[in-house]
N, C-alpha and C. Protein backbone atom coordinates (compact mmCIF):
# COMPACT_ATOMS: atom_id res chain seq x y z
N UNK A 1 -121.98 -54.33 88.94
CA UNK A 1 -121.50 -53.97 90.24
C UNK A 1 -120.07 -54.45 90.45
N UNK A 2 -119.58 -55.75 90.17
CA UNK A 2 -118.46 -56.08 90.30
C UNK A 2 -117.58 -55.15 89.53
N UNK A 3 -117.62 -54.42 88.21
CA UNK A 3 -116.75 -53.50 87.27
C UNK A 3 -116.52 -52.55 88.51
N UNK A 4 -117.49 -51.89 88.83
CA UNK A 4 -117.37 -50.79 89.80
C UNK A 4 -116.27 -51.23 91.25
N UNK A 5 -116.33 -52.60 91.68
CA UNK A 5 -115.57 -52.54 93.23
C UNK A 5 -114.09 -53.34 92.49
N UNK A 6 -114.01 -53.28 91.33
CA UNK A 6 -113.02 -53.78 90.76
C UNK A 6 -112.21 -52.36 90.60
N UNK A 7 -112.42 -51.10 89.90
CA UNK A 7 -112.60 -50.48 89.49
C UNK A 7 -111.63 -49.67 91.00
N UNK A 8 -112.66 -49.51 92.24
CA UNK A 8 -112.25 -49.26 93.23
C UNK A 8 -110.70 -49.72 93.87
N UNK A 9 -110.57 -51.19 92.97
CA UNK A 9 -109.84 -51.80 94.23
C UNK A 9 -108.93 -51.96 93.50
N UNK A 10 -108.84 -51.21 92.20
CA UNK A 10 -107.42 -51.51 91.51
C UNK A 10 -107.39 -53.22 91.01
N UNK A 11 -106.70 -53.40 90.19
CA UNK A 11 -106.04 -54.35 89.36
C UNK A 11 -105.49 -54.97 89.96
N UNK A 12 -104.52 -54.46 91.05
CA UNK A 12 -103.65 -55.04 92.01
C UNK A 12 -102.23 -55.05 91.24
N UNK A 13 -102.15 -54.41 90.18
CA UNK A 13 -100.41 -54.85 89.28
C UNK A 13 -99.94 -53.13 89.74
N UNK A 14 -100.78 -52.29 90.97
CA UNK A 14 -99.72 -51.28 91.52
C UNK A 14 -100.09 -51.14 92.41
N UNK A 15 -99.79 -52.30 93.27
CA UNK A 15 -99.97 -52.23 94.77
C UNK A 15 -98.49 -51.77 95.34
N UNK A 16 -98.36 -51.17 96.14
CA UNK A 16 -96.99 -50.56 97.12
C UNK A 16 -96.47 -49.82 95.91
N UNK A 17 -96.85 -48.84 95.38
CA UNK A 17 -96.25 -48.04 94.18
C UNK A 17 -96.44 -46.67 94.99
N UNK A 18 -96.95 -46.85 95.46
CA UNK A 18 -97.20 -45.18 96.01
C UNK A 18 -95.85 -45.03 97.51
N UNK A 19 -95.53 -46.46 97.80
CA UNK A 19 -94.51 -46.81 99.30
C UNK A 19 -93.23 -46.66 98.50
N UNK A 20 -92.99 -47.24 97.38
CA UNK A 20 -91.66 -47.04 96.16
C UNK A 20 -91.12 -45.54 95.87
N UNK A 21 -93.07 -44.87 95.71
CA UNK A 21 -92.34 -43.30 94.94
C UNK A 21 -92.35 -42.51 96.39
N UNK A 22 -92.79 -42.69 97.83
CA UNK A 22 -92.60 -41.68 99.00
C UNK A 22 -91.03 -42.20 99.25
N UNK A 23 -91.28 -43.07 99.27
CA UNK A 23 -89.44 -43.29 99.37
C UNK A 23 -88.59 -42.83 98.90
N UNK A 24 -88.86 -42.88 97.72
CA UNK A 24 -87.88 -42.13 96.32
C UNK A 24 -87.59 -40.42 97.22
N UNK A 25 -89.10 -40.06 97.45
CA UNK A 25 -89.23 -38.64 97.30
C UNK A 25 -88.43 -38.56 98.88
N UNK A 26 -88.45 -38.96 100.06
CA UNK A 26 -87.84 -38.97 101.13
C UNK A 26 -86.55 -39.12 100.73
N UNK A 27 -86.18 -39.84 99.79
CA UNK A 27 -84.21 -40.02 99.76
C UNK A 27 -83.85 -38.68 98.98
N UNK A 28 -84.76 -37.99 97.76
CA UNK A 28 -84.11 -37.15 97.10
C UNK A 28 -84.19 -36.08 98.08
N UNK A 29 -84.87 -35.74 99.08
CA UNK A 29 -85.17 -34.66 100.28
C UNK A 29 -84.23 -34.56 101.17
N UNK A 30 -83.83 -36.03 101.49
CA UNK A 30 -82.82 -35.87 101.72
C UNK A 30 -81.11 -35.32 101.55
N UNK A 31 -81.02 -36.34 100.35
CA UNK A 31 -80.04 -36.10 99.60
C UNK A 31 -79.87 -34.50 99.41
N UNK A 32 -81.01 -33.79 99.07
CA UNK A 32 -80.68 -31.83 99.16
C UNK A 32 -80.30 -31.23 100.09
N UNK A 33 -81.02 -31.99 101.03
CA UNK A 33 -81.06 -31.43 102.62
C UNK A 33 -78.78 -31.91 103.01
N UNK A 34 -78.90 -32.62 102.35
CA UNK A 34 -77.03 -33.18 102.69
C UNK A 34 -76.44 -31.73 101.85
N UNK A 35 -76.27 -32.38 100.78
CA UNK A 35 -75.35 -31.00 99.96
C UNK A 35 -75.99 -29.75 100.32
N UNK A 36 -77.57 -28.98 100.82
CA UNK A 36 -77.57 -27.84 101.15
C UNK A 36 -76.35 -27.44 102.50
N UNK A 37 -76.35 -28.27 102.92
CA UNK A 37 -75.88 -28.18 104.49
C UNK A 37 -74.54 -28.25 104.21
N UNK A 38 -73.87 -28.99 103.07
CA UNK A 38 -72.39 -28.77 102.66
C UNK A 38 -71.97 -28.16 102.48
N UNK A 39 -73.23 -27.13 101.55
CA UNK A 39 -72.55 -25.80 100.83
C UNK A 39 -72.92 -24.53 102.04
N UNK A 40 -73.75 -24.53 102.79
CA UNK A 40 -73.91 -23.59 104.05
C UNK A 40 -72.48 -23.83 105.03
N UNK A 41 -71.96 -25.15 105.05
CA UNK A 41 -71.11 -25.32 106.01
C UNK A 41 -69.42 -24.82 105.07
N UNK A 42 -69.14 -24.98 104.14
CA UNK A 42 -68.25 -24.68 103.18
C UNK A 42 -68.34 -23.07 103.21
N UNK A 43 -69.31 -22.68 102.96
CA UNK A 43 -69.38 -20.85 103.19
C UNK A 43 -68.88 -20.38 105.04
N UNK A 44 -69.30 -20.77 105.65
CA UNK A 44 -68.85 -20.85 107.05
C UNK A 44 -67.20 -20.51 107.25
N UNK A 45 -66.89 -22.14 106.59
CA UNK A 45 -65.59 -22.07 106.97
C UNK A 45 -64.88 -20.84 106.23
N UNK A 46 -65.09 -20.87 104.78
CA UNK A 46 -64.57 -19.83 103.91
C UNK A 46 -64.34 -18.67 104.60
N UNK A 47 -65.55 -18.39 105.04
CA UNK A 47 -65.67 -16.90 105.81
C UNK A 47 -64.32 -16.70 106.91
N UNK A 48 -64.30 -17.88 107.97
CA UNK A 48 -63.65 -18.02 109.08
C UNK A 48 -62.10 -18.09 108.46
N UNK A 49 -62.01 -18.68 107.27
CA UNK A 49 -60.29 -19.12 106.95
C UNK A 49 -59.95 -17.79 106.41
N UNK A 50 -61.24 -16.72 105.56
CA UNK A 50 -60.62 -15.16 104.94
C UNK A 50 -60.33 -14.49 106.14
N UNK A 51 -61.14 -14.51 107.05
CA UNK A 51 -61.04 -13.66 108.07
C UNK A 51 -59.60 -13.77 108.61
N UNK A 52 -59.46 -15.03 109.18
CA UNK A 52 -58.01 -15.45 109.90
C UNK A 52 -57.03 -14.87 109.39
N UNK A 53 -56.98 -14.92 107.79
CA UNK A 53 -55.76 -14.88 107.68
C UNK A 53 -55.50 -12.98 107.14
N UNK A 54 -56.82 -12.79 107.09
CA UNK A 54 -56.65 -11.35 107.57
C UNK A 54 -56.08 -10.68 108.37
N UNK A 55 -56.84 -11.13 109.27
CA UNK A 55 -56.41 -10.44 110.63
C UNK A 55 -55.26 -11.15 111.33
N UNK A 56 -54.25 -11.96 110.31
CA UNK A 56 -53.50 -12.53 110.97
C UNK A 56 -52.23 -12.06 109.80
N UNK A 57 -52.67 -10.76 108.70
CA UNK A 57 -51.67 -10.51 107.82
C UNK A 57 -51.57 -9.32 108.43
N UNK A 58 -52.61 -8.40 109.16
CA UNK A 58 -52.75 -7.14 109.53
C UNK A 58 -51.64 -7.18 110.74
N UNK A 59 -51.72 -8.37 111.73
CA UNK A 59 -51.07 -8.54 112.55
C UNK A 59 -49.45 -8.25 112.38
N UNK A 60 -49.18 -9.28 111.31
CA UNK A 60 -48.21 -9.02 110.63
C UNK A 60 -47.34 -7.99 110.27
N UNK A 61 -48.09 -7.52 109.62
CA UNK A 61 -47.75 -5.83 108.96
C UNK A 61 -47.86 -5.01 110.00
N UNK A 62 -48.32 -4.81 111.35
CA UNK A 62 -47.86 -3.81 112.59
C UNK A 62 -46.68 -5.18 113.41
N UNK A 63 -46.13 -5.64 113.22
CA UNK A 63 -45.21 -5.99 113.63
C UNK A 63 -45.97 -6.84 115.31
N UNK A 64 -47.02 -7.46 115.05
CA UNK A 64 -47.83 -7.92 116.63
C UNK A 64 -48.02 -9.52 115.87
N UNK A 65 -48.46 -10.34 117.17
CA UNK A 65 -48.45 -11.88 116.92
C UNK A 65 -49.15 -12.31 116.23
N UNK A 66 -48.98 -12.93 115.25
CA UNK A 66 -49.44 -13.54 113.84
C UNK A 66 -50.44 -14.74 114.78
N UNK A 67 -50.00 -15.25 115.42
CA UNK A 67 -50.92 -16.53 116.39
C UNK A 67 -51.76 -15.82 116.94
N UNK A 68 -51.95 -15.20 118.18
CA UNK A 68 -52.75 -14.99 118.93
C UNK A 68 -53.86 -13.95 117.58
N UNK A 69 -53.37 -12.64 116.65
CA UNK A 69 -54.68 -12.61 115.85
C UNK A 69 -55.02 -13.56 115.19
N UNK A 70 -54.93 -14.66 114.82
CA UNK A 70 -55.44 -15.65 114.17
C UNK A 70 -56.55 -16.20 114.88
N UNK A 71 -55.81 -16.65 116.28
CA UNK A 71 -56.88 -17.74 117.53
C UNK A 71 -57.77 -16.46 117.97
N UNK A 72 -57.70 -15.46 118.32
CA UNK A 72 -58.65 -14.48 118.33
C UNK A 72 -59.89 -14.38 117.09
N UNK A 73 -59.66 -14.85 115.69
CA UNK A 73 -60.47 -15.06 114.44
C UNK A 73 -61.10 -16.42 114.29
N UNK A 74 -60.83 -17.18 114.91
CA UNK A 74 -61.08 -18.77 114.41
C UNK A 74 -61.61 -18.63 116.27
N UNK A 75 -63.27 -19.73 115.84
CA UNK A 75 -63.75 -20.35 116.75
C UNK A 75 -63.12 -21.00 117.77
N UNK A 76 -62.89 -21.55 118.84
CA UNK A 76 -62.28 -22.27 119.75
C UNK A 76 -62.28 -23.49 119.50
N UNK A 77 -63.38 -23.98 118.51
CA UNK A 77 -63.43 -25.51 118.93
C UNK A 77 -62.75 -25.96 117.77
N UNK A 78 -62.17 -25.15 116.45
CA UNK A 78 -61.90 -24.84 115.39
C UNK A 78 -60.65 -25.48 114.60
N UNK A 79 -60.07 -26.38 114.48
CA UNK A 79 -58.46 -26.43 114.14
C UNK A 79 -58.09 -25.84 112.85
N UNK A 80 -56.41 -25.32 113.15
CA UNK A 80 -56.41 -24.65 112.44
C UNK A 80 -54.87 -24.72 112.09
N UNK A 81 -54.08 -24.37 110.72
CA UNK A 81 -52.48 -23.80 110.71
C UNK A 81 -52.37 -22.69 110.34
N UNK A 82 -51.12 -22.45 110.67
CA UNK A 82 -50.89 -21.40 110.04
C UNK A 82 -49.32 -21.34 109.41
N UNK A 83 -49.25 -20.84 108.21
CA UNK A 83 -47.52 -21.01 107.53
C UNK A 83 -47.48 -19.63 106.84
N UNK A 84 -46.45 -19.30 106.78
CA UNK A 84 -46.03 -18.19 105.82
C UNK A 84 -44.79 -18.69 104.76
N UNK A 85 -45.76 -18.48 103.60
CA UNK A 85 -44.78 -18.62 102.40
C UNK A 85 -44.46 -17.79 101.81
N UNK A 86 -44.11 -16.62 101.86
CA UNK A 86 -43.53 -15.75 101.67
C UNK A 86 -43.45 -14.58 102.44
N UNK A 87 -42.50 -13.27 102.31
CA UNK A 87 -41.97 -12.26 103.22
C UNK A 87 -43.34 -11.76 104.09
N UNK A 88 -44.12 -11.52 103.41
CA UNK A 88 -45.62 -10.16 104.12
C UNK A 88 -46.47 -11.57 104.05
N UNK A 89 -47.14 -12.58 103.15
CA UNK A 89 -47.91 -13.48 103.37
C UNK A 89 -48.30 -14.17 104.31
N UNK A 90 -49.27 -14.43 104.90
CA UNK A 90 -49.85 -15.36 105.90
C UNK A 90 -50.56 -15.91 105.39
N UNK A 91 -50.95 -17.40 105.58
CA UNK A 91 -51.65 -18.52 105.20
C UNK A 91 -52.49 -19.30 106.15
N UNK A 92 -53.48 -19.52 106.48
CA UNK A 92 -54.43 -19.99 106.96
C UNK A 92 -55.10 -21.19 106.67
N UNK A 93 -54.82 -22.23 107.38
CA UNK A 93 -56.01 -23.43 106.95
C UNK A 93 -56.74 -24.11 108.08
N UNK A 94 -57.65 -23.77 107.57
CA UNK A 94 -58.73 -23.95 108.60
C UNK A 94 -59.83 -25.38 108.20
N UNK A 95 -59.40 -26.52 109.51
CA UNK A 95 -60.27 -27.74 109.21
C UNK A 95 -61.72 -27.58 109.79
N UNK A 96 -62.62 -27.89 108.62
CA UNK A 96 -64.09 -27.89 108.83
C UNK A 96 -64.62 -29.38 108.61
N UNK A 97 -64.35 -29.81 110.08
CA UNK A 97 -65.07 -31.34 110.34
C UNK A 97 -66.67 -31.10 110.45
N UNK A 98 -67.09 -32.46 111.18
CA UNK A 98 -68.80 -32.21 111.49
C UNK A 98 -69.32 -32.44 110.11
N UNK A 99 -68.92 -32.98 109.20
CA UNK A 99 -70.15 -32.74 108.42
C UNK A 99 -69.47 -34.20 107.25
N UNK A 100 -70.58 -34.94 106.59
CA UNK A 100 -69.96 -36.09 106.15
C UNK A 100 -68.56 -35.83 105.17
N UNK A 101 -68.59 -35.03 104.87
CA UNK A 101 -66.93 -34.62 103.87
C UNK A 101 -66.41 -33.64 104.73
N UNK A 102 -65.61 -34.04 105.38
CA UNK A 102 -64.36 -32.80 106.71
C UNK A 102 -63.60 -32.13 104.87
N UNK A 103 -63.20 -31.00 105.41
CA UNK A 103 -62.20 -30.01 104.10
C UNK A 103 -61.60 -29.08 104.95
N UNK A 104 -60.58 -29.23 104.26
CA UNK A 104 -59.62 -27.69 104.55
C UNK A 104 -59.79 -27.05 104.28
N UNK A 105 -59.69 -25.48 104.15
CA UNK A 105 -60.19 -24.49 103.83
C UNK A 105 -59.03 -23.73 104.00
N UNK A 106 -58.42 -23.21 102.66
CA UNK A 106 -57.12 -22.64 102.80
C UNK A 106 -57.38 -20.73 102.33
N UNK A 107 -56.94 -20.22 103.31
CA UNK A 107 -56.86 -18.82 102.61
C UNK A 107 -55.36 -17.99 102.48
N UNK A 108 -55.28 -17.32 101.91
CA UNK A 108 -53.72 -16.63 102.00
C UNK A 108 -54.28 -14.76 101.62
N UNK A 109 -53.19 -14.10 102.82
CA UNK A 109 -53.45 -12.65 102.62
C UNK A 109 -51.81 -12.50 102.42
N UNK A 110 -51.53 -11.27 101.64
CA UNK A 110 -50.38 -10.56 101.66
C UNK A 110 -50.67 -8.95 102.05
N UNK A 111 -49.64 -8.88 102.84
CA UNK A 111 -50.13 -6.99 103.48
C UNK A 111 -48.77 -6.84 103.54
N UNK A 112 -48.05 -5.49 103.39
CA UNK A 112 -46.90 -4.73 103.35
C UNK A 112 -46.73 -4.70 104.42
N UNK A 113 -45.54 -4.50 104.82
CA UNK A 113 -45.24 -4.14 106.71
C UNK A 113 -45.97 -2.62 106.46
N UNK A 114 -46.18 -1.91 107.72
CA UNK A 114 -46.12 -0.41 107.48
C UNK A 114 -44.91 -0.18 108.98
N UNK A 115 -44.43 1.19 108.71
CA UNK A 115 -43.94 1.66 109.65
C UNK A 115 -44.58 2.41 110.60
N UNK A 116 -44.51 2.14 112.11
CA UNK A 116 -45.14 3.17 112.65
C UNK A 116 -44.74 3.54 113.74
């Protein structure tokens, strides 16, 4: 009888082993749950910095305000620059805080003037 409630009650050399590996498994859940949310938030901005500087090269090229289409493309709460390094080019960088690594997010469009 004693083999048997021995048997039951463990050895005792892996007691809190099961509190070691939920832990483990809670930090690596975590840890995915961080970089998923980095790389969802990194696509975000991407999107927002192509767009800007789209619609802020199109602007360009009809001869209308390179600023106001930009702040019309980018969120409000959003910061953002804008530079032109060369003749038709517009450049866009767009800061994506909120999240434990803040990044810039730089895009650049070139568009021809057109005449119209």
């Amino acid at each position: 009888m004693s083999g048997l409630v021995e048997r039951v009650r463990g050895t005792g050399d892996d007691r809190g082993s099961s509190a070691i590996e939920a832990l483990a498994a809670i930090l690596m859940i975590g840890t995915i749950l961080l970089v998923v949310m980095q790389v969802v938030w990194f696509m975000i901005g991407s999107g927002i910095a192509t767009q800007a500087a789209r619609d802020g090269a199109r602007a360009q090229s009809l001869g209308r305000s390179v600023p106001a289409a930009v702040a019309r493309s980018v969120p409000d709460d959003t910061e953002y620059r804008i530079s032109y390094p060369a003749g038709d080019t517009v450049r866009v960088t767009v800061r994506m805080g909120g999240t434990l690594f803040p990044m810039d997010l730089q895009r650049q469009v070139a568009m021809p003037r057109t005449d119209s």
